[in-house]
N, C-alpha and C. Protein backbone atom coordinates (compact mmCIF):
# COMPACT_ATOMS: atom_id res chain seq x y z
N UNK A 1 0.84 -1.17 0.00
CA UNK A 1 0.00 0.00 0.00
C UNK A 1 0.88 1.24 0.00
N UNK A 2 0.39 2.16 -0.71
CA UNK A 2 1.05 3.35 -1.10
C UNK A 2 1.01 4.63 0.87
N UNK A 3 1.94 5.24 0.70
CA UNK A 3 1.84 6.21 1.98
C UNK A 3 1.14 7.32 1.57
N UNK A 4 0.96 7.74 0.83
CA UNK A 4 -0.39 8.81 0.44
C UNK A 4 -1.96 8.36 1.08
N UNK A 5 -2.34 8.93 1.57
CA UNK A 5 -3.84 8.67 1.78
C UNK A 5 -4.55 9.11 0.25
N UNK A 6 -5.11 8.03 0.11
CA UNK A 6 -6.48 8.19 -0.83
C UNK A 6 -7.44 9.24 -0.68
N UNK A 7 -8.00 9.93 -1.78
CA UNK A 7 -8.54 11.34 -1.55
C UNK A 7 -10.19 10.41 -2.24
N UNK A 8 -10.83 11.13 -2.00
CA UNK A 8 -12.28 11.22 -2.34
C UNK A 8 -12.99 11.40 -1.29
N UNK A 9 -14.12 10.52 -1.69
CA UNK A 9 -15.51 10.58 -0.82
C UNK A 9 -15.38 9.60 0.56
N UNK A 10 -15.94 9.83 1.87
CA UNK A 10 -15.45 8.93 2.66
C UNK A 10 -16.55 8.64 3.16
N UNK A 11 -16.93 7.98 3.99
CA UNK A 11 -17.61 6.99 4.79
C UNK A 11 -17.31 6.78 5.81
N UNK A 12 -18.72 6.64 7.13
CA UNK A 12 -18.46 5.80 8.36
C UNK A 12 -18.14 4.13 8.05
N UNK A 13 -17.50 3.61 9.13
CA UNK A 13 -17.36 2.31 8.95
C UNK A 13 -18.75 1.41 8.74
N UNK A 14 -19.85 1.86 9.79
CA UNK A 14 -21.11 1.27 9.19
C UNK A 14 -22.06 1.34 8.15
N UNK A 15 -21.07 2.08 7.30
CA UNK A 15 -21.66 2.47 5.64
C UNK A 15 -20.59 1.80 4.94
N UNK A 16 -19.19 1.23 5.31
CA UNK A 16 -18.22 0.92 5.03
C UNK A 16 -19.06 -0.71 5.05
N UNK A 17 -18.93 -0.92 6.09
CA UNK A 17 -19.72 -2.57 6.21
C UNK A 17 -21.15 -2.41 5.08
N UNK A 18 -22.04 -2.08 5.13
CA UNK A 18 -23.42 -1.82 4.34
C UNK A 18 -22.53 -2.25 3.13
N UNK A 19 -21.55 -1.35 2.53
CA UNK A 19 -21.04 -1.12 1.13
C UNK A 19 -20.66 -2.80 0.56
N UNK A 20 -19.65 -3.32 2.09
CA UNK A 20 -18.76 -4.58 1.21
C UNK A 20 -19.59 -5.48 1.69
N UNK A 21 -20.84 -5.09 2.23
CA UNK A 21 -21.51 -6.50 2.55
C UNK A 21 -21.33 -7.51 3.85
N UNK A 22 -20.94 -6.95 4.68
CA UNK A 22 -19.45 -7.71 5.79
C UNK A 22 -20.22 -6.75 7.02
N UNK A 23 -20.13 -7.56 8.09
CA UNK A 23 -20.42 -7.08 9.53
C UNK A 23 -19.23 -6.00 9.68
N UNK A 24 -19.70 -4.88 10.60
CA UNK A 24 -19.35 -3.50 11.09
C UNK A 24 -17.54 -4.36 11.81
N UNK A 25 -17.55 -5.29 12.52
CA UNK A 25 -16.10 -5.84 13.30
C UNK A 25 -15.94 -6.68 11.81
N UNK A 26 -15.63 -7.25 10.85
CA UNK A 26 -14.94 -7.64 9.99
C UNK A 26 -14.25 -6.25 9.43
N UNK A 27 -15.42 -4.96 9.46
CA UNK A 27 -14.41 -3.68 8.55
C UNK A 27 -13.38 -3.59 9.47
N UNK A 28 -13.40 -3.62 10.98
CA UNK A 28 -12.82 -3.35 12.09
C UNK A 28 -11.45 -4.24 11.91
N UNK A 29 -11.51 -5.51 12.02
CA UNK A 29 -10.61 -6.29 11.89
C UNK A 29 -9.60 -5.72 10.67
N UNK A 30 -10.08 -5.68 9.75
CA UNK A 30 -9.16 -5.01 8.15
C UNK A 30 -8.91 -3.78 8.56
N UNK A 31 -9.20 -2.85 9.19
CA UNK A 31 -8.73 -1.48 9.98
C UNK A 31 -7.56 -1.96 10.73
N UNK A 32 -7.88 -2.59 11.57
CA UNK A 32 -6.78 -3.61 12.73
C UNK A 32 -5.26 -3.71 12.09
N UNK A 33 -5.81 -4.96 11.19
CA UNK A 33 -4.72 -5.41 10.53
C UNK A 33 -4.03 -4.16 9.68
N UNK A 34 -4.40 -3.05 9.33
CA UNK A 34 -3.67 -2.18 8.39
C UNK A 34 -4.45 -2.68 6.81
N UNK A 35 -5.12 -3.21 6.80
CA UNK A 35 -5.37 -3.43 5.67
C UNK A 35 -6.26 -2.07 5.00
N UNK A 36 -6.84 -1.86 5.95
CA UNK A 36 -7.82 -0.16 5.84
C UNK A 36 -7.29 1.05 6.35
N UNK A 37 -7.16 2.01 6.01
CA UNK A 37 -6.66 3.21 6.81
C UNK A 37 -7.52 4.15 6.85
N UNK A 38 -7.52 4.42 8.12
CA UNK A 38 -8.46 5.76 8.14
C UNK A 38 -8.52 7.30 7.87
N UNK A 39 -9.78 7.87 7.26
CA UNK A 39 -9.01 9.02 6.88
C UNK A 39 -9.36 10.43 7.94
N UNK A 40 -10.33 9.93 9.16
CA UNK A 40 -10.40 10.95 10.02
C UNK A 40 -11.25 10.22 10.91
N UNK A 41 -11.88 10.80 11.92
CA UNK A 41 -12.30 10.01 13.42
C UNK A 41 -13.50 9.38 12.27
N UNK A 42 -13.34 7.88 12.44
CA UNK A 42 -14.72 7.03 11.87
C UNK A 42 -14.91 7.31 10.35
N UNK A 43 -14.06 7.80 9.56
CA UNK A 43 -14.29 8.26 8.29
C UNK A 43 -13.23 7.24 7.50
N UNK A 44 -13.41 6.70 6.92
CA UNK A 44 -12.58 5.93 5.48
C UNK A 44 -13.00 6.49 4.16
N UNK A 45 -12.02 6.17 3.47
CA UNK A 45 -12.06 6.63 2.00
C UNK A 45 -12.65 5.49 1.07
N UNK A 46 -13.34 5.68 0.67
CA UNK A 46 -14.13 4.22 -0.30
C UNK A 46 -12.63 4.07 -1.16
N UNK A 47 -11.89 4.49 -1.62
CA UNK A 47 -10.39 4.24 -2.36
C UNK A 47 -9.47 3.45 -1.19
N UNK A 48 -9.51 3.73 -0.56
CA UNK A 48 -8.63 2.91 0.64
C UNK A 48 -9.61 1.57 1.01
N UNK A 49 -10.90 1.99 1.29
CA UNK A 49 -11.47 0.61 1.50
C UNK A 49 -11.27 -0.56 0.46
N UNK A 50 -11.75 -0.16 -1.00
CA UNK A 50 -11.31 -1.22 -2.27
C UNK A 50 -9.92 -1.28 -1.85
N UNK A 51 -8.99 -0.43 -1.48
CA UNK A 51 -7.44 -1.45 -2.01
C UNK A 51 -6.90 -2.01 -0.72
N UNK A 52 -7.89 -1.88 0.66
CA UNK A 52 -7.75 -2.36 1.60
C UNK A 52 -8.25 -4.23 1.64
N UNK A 53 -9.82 -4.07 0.73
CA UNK A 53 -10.02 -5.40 0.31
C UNK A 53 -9.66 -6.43 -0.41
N UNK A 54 -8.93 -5.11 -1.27
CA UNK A 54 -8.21 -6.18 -2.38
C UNK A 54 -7.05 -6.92 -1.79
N UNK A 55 -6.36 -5.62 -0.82
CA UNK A 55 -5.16 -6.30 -0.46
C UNK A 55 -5.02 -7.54 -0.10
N UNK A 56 -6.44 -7.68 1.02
CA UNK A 56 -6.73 -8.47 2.16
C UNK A 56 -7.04 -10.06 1.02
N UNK A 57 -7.70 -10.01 0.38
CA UNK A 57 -7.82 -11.30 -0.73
C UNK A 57 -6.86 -11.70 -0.96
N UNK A 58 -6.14 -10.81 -1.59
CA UNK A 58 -4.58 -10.91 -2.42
C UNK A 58 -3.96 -12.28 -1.71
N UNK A 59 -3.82 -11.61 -0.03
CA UNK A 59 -3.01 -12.50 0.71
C UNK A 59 -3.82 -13.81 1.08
N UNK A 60 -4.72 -13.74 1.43
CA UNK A 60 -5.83 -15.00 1.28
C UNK A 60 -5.43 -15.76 0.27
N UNK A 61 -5.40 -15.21 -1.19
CA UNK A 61 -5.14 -16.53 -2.24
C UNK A 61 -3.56 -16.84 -1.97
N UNK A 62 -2.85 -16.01 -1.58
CA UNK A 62 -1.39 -16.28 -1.61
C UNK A 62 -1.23 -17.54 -0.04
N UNK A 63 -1.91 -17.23 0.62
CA UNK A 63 -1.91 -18.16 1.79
C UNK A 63 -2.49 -19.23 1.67
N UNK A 64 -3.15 -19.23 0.78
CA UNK A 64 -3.93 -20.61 0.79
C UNK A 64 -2.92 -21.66 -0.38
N UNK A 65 -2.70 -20.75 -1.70
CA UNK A 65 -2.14 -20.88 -2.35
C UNK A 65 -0.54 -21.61 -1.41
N UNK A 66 0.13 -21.18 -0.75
CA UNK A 66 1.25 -21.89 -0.20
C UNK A 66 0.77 -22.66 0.89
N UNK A 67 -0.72 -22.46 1.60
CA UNK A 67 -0.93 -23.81 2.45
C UNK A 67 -1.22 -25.03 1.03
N UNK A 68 -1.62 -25.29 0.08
CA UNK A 68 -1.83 -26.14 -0.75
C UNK A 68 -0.89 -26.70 -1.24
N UNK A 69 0.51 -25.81 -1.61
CA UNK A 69 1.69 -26.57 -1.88
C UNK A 69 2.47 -27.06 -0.47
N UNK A 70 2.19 -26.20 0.75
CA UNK A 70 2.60 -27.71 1.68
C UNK A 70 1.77 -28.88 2.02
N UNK A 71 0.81 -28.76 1.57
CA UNK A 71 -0.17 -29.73 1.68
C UNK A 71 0.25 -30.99 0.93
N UNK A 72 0.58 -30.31 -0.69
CA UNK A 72 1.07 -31.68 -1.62
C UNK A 72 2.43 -32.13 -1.40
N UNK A 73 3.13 -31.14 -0.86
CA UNK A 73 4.99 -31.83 -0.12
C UNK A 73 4.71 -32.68 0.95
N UNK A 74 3.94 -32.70 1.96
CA UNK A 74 3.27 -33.68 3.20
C UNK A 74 2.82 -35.20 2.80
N UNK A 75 2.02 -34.38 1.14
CA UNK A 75 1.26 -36.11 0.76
C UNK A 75 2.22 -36.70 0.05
N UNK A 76 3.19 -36.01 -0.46
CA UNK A 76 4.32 -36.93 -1.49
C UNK A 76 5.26 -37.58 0.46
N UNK A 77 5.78 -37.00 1.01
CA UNK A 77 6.26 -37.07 1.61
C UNK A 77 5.93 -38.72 2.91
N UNK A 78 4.52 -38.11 3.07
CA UNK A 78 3.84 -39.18 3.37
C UNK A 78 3.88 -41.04 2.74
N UNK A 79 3.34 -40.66 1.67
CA UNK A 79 3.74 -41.60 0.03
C UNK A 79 4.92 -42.35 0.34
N UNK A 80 5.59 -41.39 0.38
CA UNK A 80 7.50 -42.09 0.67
C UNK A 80 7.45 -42.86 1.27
N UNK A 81 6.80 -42.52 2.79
CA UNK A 81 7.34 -43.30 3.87
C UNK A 81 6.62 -44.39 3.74
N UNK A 82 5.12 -44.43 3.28
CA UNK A 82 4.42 -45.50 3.30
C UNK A 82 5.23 -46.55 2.02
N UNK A 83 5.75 -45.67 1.17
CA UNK A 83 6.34 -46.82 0.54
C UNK A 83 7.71 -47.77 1.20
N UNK A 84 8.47 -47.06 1.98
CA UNK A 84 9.55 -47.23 2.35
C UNK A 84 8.75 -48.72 3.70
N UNK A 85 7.92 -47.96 4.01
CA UNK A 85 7.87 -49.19 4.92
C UNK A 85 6.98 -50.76 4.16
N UNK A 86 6.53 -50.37 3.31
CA UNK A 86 5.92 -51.70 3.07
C UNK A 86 7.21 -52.16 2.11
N UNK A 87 8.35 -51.35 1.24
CA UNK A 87 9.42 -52.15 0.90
C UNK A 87 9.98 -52.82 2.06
N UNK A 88 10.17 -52.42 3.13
CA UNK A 88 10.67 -52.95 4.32
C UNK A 88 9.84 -54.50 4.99
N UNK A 89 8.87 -54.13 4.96
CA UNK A 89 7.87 -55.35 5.60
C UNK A 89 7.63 -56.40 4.44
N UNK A 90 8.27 -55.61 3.03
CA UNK A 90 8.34 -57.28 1.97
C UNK A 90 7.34 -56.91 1.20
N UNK A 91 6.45 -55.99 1.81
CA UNK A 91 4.79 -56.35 1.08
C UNK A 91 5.62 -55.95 -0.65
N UNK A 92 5.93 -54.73 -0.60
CA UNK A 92 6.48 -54.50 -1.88
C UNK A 92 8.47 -54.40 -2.19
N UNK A 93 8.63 -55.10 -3.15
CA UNK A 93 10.00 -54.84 -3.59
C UNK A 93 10.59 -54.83 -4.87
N UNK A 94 11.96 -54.14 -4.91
CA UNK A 94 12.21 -53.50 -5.95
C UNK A 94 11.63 -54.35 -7.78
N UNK A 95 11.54 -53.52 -8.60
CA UNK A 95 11.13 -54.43 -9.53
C UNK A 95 12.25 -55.31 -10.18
N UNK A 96 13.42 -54.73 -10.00
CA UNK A 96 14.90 -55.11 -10.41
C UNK A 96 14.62 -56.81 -9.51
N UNK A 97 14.46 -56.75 -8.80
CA UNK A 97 14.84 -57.56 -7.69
C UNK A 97 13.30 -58.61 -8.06
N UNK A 98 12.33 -58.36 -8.29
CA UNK A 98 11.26 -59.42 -8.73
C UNK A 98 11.66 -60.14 -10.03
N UNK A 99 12.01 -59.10 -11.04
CA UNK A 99 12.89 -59.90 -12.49
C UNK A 99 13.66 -60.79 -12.26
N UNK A 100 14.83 -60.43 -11.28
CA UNK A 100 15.57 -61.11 -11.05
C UNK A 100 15.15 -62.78 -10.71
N UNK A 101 14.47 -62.42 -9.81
CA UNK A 101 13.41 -63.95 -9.26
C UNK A 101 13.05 -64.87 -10.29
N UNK A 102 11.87 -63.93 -11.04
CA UNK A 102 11.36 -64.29 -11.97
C UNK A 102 12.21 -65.18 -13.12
N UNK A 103 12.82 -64.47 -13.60
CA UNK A 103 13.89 -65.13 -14.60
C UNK A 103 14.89 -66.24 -14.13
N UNK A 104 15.60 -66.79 -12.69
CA UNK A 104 15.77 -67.74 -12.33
C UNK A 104 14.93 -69.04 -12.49
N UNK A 105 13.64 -68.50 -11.73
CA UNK A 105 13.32 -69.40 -11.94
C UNK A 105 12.52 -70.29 -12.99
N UNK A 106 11.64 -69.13 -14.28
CA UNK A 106 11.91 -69.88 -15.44
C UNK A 106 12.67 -70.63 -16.09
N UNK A 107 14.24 -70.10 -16.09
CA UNK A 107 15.39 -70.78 -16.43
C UNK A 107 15.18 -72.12 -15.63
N UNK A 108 15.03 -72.22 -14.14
CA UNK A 108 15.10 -73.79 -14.06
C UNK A 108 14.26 -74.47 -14.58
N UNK A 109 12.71 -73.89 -14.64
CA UNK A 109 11.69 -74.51 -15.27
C UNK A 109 11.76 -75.44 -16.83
N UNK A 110 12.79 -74.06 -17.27
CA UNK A 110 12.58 -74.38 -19.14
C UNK A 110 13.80 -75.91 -18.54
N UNK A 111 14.82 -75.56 -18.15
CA UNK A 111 15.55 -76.64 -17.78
C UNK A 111 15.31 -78.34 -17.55
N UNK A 112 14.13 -77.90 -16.28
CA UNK A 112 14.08 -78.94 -16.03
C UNK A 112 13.10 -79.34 -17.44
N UNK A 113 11.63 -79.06 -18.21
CA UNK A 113 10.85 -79.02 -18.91
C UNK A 113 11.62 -79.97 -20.45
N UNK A 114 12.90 -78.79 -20.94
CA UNK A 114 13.51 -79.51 -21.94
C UNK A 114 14.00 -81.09 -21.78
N UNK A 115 14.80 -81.53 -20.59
CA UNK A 115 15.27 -82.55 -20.90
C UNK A 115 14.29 -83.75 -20.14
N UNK A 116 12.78 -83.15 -20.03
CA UNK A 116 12.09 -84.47 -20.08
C UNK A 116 12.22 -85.83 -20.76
N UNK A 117 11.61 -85.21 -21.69
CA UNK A 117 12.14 -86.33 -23.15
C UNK A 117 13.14 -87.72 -22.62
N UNK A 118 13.99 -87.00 -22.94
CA UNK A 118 15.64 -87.91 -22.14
C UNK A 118 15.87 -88.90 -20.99
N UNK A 119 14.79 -88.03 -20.25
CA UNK A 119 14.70 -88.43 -18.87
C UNK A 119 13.59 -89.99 -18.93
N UNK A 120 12.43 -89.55 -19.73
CA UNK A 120 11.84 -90.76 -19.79
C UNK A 120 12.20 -91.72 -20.37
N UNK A 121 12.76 -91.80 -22.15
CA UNK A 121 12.63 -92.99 -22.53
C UNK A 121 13.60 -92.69 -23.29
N UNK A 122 14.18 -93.86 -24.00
CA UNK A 122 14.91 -93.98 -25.14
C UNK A 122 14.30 -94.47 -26.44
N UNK A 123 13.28 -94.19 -26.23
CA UNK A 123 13.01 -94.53 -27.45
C UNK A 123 12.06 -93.03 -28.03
N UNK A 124 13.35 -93.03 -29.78
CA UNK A 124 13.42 -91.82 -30.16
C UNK A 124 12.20 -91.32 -30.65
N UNK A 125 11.08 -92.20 -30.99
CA UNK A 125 9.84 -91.14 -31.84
C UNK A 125 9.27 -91.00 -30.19
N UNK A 126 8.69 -91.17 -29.38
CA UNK A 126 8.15 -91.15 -28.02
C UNK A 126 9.10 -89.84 -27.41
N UNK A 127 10.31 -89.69 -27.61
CA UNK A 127 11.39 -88.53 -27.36
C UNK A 127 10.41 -87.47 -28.39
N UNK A 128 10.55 -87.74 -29.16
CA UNK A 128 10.65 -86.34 -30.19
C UNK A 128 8.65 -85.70 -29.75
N UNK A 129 7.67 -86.88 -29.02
CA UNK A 129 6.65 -86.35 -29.16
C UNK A 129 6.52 -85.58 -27.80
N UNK A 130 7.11 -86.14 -26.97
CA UNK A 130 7.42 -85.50 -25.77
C UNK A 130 8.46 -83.95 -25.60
N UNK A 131 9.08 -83.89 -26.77
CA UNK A 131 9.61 -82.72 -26.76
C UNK A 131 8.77 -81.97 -27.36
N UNK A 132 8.15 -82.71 -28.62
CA UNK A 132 7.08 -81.79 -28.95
C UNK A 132 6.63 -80.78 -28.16
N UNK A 133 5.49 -81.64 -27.26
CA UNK A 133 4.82 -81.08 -26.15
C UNK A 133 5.65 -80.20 -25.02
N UNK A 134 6.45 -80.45 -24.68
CA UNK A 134 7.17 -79.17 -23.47
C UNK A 134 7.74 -78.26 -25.00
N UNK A 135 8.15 -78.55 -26.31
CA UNK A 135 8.08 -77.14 -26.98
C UNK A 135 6.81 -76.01 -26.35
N UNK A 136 5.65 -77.02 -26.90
CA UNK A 136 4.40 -76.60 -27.04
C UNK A 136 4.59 -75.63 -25.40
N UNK A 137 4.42 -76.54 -24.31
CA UNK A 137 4.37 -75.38 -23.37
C UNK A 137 5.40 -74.75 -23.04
N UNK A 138 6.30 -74.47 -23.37
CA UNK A 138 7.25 -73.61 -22.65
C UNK A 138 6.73 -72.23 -23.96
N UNK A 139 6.47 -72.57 -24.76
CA UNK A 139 5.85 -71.32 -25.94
C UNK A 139 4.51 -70.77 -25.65
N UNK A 140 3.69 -71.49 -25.20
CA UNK A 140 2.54 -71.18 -24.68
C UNK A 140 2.75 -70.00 -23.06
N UNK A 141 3.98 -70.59 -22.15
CA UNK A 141 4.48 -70.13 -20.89
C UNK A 141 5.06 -68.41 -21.66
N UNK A 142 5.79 -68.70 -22.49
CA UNK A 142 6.64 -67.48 -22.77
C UNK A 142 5.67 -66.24 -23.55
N UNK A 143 4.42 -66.92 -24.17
CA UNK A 143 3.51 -66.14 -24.75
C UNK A 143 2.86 -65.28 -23.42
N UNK A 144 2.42 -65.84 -22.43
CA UNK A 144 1.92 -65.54 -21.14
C UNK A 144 2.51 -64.35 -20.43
N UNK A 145 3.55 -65.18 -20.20
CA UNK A 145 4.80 -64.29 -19.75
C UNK A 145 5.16 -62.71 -20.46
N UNK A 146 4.83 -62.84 -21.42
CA UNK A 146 4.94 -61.34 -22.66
C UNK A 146 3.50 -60.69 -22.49
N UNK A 147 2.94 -60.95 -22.38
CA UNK A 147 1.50 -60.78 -21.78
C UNK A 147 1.53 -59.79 -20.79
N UNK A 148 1.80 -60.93 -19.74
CA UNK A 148 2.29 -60.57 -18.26
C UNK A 148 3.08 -58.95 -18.07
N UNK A 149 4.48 -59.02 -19.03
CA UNK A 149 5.35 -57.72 -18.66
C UNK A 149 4.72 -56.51 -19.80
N UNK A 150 3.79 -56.93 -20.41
CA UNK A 150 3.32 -55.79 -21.05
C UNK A 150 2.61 -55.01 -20.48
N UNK A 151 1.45 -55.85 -19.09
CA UNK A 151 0.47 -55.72 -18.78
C UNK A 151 1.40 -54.45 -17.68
N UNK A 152 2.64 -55.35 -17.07
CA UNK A 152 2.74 -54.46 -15.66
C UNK A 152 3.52 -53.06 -15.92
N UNK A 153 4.03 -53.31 -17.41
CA UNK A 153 4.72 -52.06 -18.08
C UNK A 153 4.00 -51.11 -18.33
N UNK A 154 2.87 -51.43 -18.76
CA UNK A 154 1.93 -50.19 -19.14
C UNK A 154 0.95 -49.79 -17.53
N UNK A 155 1.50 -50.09 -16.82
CA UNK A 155 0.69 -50.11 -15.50
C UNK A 155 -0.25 -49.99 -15.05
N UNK A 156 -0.81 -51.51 -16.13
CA UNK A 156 -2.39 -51.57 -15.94
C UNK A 156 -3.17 -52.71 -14.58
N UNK A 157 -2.08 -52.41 -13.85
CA UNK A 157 -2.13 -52.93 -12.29
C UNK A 157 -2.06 -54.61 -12.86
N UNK A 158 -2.78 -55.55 -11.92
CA UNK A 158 -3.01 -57.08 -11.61
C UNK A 158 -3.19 -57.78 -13.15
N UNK A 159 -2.58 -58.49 -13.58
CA UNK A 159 -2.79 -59.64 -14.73
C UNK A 159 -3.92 -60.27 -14.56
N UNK A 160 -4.92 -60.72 -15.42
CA UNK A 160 -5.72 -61.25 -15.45
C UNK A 160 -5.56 -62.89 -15.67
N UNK A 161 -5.94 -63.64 -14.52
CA UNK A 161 -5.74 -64.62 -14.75
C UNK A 161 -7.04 -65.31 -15.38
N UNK A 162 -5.95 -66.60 -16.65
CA UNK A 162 -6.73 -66.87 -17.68
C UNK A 162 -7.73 -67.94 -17.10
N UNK A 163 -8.84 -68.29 -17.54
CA UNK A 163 -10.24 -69.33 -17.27
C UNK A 163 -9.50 -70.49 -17.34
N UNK A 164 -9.30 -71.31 -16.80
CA UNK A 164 -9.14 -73.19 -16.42
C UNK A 164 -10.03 -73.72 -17.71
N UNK A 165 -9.19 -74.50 -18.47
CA UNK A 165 -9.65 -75.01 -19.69
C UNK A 165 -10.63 -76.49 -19.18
């Protein structure tokens, strides 16, 4: 606010209140605070009252405005910790560290899966139909599986598990 007093037409405070619509102690309070200045015993300047109200908003949106951005630093902040502790309690962990899992233990799977065949029989057409078949599923597994990391890549949350044939 400027140190000049505002010149014009002036007003009692209870024509001041009438004007902005606001009880006679709200003009009082904005007098209080400096937000209003007076221009003689009980007299205000309708020019000082507008830039007394405006002022008084101004800081309202600016206060609310920075209570809202600590509001969203609290909820990220919050966020953190809740994540930090359920990485801690297991519920959730790193995704590096689930791949990792993951891909072991397919590898033993396809492992153990391929040398069925071998394992059962020696006799070679009964081999070759039996490899057939673990082809068949380990392609069917890996189709799934591509499925699977597309689904959690695009982060369309939980995989849908398929209907029991």
């Amino acid at each position: 606010m400027a140190d000049e007093k505002p010149k014009g037409q002036t007003i009692s405070m209870s024509q001041a209140a009438k004007f902005l619509n606001r009880s006679v102690s709200w003009v009082q309070t904005l007098v209080s605070q400096g937000y209003i200045t007076r221009s003689g015993h009980n007299q205000y300047s309708l020019v000082a009252i507008v830039r007394g109200v405006l002022a008084y908003y101004e800081d309202l949106l600016q206060k609310s405005s920075k209570v809202a951005a600590a509001s969203r630093a609290t909820a990220a902040r919050t966020r953190e910790i809740e994540l930090r502790i359920a990485e801690r309690r297991r519920d959730l962990i790193p995704m590096e560290d689930a791949k990792a899992e993951i891909a072991a233990v397919v590898s033993e799977v396809r492992a153990e899966i391929t040398g069925l065949g071998a394992r059962i029989t020696r006799d070679l057409e009964l081999r070759r139909q039996i490899d057939k078949e673990a082809d068949g599923i380990l392609e069917r597994l890996a189709e799934r599986a591509e499925q699977a990391s597309r689904a959690l890549a695009a982060e369309g949350g939980p995989v849908e598990a398929e209907a029991e044939a």
